[in-house]
N, C-alpha and C. Protein backbone atom coordinates (compact mmCIF):
# COMPACT_ATOMS: atom_id res chain seq x y z
N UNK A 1 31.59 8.44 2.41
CA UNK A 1 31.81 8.20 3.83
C UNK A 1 32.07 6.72 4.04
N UNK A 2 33.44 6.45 4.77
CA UNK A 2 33.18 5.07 5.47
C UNK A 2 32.41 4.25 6.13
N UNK A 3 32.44 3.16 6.15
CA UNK A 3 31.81 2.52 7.01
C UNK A 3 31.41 3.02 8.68
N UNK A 4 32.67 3.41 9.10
CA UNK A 4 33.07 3.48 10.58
C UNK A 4 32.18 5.05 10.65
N UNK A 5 31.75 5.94 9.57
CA UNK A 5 31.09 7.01 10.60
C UNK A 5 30.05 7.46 11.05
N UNK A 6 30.57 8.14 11.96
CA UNK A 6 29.22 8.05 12.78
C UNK A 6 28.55 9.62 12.81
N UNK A 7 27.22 9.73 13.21
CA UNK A 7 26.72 11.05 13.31
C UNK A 7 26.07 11.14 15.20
N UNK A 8 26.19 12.49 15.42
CA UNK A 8 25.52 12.52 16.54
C UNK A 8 24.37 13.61 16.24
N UNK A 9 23.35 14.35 17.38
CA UNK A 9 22.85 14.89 17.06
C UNK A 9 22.89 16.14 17.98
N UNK A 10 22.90 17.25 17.83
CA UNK A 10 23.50 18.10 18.80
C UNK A 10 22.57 19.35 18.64
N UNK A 11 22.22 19.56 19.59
CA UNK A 11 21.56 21.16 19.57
C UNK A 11 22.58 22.34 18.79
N UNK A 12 21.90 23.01 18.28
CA UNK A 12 22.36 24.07 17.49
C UNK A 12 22.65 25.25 18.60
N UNK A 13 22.44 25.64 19.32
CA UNK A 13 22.48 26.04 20.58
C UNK A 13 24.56 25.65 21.13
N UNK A 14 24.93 24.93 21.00
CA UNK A 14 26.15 24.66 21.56
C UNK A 14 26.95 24.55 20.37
N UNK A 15 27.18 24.78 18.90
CA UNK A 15 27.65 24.71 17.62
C UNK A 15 28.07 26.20 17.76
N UNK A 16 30.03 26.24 17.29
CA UNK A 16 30.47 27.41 17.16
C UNK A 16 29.57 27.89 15.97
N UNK A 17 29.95 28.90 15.32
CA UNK A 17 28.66 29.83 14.81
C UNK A 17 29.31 29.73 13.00
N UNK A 18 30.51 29.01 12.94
CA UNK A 18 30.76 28.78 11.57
C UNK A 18 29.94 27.53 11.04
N UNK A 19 29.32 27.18 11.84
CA UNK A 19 28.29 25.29 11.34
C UNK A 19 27.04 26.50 11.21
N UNK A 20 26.66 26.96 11.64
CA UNK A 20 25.28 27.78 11.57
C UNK A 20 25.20 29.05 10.28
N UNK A 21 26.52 29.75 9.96
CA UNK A 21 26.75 30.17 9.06
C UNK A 21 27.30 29.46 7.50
N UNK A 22 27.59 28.14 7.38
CA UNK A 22 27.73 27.42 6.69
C UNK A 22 26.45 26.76 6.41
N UNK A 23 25.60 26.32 7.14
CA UNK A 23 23.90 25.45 6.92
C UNK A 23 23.38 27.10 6.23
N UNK A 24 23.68 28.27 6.76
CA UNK A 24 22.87 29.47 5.69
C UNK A 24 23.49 29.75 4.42
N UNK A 25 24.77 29.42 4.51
CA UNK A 25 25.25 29.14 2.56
C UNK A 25 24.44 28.38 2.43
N UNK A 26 24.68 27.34 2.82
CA UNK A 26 24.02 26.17 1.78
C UNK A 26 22.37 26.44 1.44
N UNK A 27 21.75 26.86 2.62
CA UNK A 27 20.28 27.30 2.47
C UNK A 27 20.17 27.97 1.39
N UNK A 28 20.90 29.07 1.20
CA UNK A 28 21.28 30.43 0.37
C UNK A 28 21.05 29.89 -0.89
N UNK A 29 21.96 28.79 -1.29
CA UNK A 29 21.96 27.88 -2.83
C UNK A 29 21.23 27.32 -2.85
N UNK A 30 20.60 26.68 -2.16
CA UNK A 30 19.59 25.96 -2.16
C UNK A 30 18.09 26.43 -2.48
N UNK A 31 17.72 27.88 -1.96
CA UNK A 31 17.17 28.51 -2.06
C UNK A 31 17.00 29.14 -3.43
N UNK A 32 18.55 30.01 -4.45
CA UNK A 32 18.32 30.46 -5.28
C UNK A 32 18.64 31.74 -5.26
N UNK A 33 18.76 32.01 -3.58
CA UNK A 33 18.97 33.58 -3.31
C UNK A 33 20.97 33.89 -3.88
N UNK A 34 21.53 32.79 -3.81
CA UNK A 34 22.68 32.79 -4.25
C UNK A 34 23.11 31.79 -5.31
N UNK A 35 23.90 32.52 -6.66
CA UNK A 35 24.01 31.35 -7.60
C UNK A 35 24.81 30.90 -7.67
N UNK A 36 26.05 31.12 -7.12
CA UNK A 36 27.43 30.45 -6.63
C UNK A 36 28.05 30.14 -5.16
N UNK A 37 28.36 29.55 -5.16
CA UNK A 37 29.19 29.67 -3.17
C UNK A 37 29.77 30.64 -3.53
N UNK A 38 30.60 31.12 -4.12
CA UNK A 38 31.13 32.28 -3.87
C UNK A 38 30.51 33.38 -3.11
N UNK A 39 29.05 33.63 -3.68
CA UNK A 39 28.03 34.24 -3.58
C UNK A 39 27.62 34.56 -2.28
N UNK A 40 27.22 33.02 -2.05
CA UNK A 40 26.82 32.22 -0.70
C UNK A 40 27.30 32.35 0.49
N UNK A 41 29.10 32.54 0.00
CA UNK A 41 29.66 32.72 1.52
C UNK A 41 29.97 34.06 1.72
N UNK A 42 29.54 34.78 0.50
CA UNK A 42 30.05 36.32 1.32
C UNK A 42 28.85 36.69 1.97
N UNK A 43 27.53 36.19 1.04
CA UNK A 43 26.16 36.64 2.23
C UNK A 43 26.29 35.65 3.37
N UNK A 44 26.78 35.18 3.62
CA UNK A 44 26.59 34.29 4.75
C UNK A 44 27.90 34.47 5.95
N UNK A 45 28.79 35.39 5.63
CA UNK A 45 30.00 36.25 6.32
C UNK A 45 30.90 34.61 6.45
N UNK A 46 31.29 34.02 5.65
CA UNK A 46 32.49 32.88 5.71
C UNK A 46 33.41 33.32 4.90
N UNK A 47 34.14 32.29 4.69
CA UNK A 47 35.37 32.50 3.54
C UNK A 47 34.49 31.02 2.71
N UNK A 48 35.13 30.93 1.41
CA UNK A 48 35.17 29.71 0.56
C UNK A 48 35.24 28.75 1.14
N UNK A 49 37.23 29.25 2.57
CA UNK A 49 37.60 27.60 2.00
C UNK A 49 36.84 26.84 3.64
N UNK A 50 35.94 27.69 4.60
CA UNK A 50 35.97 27.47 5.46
C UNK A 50 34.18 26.15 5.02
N UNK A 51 33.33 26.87 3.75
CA UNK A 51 32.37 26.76 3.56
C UNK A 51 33.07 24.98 2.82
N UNK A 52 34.06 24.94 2.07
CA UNK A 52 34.60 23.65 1.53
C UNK A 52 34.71 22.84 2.56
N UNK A 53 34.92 23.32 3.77
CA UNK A 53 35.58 22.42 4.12
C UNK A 53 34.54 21.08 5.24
N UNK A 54 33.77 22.36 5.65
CA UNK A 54 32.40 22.21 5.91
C UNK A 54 30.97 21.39 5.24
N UNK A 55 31.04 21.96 4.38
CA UNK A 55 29.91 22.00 3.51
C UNK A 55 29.33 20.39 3.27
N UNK A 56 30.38 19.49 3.37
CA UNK A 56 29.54 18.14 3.02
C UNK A 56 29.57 17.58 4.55
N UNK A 57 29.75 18.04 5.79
CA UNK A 57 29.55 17.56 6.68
C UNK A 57 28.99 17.83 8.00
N UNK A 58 27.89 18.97 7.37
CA UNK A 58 26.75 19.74 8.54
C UNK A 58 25.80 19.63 7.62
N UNK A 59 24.30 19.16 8.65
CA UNK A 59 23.14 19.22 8.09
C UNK A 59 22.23 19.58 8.89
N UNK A 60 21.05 19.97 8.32
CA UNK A 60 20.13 20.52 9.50
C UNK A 60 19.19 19.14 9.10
N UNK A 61 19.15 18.37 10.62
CA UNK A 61 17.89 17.76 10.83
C UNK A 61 16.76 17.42 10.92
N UNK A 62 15.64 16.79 10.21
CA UNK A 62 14.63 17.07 10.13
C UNK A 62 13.43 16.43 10.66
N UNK A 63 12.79 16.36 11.72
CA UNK A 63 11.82 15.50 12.59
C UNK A 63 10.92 15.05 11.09
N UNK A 64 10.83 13.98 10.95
CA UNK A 64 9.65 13.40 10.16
C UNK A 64 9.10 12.23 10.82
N UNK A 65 9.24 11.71 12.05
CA UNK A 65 8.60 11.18 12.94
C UNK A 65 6.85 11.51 13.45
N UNK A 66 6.78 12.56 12.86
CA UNK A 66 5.19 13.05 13.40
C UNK A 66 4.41 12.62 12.21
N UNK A 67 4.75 13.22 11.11
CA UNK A 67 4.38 13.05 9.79
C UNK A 67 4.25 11.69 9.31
N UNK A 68 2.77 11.89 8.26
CA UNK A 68 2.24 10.33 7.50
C UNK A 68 2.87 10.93 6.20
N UNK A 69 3.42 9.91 5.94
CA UNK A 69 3.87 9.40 4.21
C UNK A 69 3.04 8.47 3.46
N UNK A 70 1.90 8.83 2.51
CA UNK A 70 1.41 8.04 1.98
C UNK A 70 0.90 7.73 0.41
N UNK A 71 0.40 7.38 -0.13
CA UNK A 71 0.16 7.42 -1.32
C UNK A 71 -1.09 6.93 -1.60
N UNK A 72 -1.90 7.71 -2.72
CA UNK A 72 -3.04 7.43 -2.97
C UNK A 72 -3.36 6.96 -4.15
N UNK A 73 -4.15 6.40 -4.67
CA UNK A 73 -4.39 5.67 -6.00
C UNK A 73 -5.69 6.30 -6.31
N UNK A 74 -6.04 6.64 -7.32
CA UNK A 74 -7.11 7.78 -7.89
C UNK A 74 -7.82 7.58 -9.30
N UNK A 75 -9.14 7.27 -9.22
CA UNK A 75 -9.75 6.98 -10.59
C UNK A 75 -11.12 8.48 -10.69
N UNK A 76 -10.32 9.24 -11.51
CA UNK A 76 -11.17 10.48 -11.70
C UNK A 76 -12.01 10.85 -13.10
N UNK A 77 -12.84 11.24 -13.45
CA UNK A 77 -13.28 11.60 -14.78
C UNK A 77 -12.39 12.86 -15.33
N UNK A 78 -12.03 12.23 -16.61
CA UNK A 78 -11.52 13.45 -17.82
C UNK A 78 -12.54 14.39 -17.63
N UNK A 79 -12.24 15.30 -16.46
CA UNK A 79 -12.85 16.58 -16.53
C UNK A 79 -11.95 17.93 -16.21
N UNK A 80 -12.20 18.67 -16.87
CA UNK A 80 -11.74 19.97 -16.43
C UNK A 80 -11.78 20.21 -14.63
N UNK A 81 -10.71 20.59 -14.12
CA UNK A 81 -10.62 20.85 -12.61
C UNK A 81 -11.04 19.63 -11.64
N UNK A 82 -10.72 18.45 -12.09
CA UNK A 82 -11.32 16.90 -11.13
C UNK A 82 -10.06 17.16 -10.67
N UNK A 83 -8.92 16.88 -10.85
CA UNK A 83 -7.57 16.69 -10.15
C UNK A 83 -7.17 18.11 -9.88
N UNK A 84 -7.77 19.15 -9.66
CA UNK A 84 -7.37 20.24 -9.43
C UNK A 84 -7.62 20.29 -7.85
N UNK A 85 -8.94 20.28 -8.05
CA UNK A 85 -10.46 20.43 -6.46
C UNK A 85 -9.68 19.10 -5.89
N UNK A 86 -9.31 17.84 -6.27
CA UNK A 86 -8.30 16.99 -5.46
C UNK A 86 -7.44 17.53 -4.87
N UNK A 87 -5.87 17.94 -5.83
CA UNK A 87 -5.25 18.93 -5.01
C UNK A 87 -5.49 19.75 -4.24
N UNK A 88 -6.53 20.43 -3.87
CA UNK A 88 -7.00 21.71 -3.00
C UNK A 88 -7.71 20.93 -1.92
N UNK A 89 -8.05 20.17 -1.81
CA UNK A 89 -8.60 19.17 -0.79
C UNK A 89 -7.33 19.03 0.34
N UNK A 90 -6.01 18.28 -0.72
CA UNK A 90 -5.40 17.99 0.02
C UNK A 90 -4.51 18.92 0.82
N UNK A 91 -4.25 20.20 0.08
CA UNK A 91 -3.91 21.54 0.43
C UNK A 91 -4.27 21.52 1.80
N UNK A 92 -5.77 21.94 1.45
CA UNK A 92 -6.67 22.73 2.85
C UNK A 92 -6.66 21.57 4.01
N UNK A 93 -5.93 20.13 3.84
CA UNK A 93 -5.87 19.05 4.58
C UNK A 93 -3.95 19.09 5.22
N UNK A 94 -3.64 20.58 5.11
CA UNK A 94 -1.88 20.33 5.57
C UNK A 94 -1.15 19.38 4.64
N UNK A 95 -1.44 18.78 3.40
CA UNK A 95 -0.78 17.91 2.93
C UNK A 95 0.54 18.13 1.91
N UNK A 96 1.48 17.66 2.08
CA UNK A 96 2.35 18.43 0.79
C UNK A 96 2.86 17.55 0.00
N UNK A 97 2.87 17.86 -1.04
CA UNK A 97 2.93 17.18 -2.78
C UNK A 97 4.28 16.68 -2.55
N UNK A 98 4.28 15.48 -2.76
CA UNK A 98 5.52 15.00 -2.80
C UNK A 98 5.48 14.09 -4.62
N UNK A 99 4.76 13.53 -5.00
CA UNK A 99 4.79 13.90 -6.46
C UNK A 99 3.46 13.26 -6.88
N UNK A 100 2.90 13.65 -8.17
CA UNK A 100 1.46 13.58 -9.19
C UNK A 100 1.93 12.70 -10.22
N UNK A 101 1.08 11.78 -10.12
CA UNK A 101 1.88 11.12 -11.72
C UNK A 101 0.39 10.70 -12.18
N UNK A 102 -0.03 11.01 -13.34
CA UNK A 102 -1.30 10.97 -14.02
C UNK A 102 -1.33 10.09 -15.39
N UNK A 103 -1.91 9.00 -15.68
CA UNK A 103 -1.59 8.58 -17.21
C UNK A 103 -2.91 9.07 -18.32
N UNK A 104 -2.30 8.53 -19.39
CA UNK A 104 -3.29 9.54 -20.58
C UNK A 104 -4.30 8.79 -19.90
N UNK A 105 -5.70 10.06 -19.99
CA UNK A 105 -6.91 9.48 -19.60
C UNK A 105 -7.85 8.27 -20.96
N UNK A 106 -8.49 7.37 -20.57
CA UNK A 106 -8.77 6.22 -21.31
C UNK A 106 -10.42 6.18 -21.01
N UNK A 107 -10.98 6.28 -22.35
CA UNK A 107 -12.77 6.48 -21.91
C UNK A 107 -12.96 7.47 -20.90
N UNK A 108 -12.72 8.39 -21.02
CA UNK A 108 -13.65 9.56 -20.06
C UNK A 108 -12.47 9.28 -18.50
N UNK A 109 -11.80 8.65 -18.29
CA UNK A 109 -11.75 8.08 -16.89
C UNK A 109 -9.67 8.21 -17.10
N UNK A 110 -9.59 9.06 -15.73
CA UNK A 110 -7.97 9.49 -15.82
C UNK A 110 -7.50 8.53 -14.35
N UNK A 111 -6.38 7.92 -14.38
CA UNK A 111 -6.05 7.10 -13.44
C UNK A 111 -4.79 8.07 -12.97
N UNK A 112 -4.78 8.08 -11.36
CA UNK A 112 -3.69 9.38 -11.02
C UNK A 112 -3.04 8.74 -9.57
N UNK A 113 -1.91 8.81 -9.46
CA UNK A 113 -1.20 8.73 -8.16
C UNK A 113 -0.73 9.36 -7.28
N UNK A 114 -1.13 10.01 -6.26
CA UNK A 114 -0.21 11.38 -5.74
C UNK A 114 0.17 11.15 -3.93
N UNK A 115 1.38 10.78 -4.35
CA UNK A 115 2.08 11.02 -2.84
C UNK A 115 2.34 12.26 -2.18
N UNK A 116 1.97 11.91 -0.65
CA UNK A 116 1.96 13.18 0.15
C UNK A 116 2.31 12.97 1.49
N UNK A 117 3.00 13.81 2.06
CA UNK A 117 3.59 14.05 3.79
C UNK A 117 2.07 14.75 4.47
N UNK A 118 1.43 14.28 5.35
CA UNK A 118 0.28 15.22 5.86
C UNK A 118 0.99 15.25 7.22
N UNK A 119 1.16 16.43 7.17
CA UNK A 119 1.56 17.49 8.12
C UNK A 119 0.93 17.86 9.63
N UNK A 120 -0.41 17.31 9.43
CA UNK A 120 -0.89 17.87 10.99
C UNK A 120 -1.67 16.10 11.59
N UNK A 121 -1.20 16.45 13.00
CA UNK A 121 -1.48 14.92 13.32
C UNK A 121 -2.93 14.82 13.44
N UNK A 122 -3.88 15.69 13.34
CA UNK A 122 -5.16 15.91 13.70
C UNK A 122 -6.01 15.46 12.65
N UNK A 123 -5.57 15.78 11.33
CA UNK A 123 -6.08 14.96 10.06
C UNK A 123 -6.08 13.92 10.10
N UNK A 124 -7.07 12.83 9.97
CA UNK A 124 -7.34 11.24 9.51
C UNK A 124 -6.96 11.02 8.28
N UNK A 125 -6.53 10.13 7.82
CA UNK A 125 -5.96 9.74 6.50
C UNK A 125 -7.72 9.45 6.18
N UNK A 126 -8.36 8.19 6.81
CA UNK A 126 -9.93 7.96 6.46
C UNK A 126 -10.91 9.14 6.02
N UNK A 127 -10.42 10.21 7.14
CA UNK A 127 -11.49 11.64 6.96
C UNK A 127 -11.00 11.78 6.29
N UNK A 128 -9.90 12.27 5.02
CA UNK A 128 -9.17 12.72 4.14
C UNK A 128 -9.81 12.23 3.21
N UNK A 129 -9.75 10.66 2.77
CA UNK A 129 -10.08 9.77 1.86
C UNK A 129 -11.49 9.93 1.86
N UNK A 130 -12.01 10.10 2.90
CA UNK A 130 -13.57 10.31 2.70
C UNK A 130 -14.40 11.83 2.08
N UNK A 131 -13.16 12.66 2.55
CA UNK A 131 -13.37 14.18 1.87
C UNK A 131 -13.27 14.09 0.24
N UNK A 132 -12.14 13.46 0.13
CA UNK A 132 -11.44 13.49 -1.41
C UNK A 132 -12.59 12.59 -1.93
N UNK A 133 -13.31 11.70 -1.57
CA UNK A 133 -14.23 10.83 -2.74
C UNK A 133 -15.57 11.84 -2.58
N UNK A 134 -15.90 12.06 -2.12
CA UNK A 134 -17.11 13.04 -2.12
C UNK A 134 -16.90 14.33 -3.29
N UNK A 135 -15.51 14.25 -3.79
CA UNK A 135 -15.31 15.53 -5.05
C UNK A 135 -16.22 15.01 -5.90
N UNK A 136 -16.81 16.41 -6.84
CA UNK A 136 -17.61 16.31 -7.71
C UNK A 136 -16.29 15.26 -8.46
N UNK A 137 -16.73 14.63 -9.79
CA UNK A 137 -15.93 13.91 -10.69
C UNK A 137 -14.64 12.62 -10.11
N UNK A 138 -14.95 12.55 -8.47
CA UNK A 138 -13.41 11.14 -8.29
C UNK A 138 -15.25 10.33 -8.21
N UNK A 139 -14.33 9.54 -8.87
CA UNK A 139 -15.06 7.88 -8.96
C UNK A 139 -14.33 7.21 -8.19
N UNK A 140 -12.92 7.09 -7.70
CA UNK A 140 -13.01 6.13 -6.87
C UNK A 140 -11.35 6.61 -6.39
N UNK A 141 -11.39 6.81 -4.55
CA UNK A 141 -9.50 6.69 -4.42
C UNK A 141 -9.38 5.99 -3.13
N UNK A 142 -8.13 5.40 -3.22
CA UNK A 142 -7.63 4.31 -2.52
C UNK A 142 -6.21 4.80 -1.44
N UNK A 143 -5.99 4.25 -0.82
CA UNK A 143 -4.64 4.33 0.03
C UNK A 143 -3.66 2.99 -0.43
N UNK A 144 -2.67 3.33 -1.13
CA UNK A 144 -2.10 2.03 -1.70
C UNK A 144 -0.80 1.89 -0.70
């Protein structure tokens, strides 16, 4: 894309119905439910060339304005299920895995990073952090 373009943002509500049937190809592949566009646009009632022509220039929008993005820094014991009962913390806290990165554990003690979107505005990142250190086996986690 050039410099010069621009996007607006438009209710789906006023979009002829080939932008709405083209965002469900792409869902379709995206998904897995279809393994080719070919696929894609016959479940999705288009043609190919209407889905080509389309396809790199409709998107469905996504509010992430409500949502915390954050990352945590994590010193847990080499134990069976310590970073598990973490994960499930953050689960039962609306949070979603955006990625785990763990290094080999060193003396008993596993150092772990796991970024996450928390989902409900009602959760405290503090109450969170204060839930997650109270796990049997975290020795120590941080908000980095």
């Amino acid at each position: 894309m050039d410099a010069d373009t621009q996007f607006y943002l438009v209710d789906p509500k006023v979009l002829p119905e080939v932008f709405h049937k083209v965002m469900e190809a792409k869902y379709l592949l995206k998904g897995g439910q279809a393994k080719t566009s070919s696929e894609a646009c016959k479940l999705a009632g288009i043609s190919r060339s209407v889905f080509y022509k389309y396809k790199d220039h409709v998107f469905m929008y996504q509010d992430n304005t409500g949502k915390q993005i954050f990352t945590l820094g994590l010193t847990l014991n080499d134990q069976p299920g310590v970073l598990s009962s973490v994960l499930t913390k953050l689960y039962e806290n609306h949070a979603n895995l955006l990625t785990v990165n763990q290094n080999i554990p060193n003396e008993t003690v596993a150092n772990v990073t796991v970024s996450v979107i928390l989902n409900d505005d009602n959760v405290k990142i503090n109450d969170l952090l204060c839930a997650i250190s109270s796990l049997q086996g975290v020795i120590d986690v941080k908000k980095i």
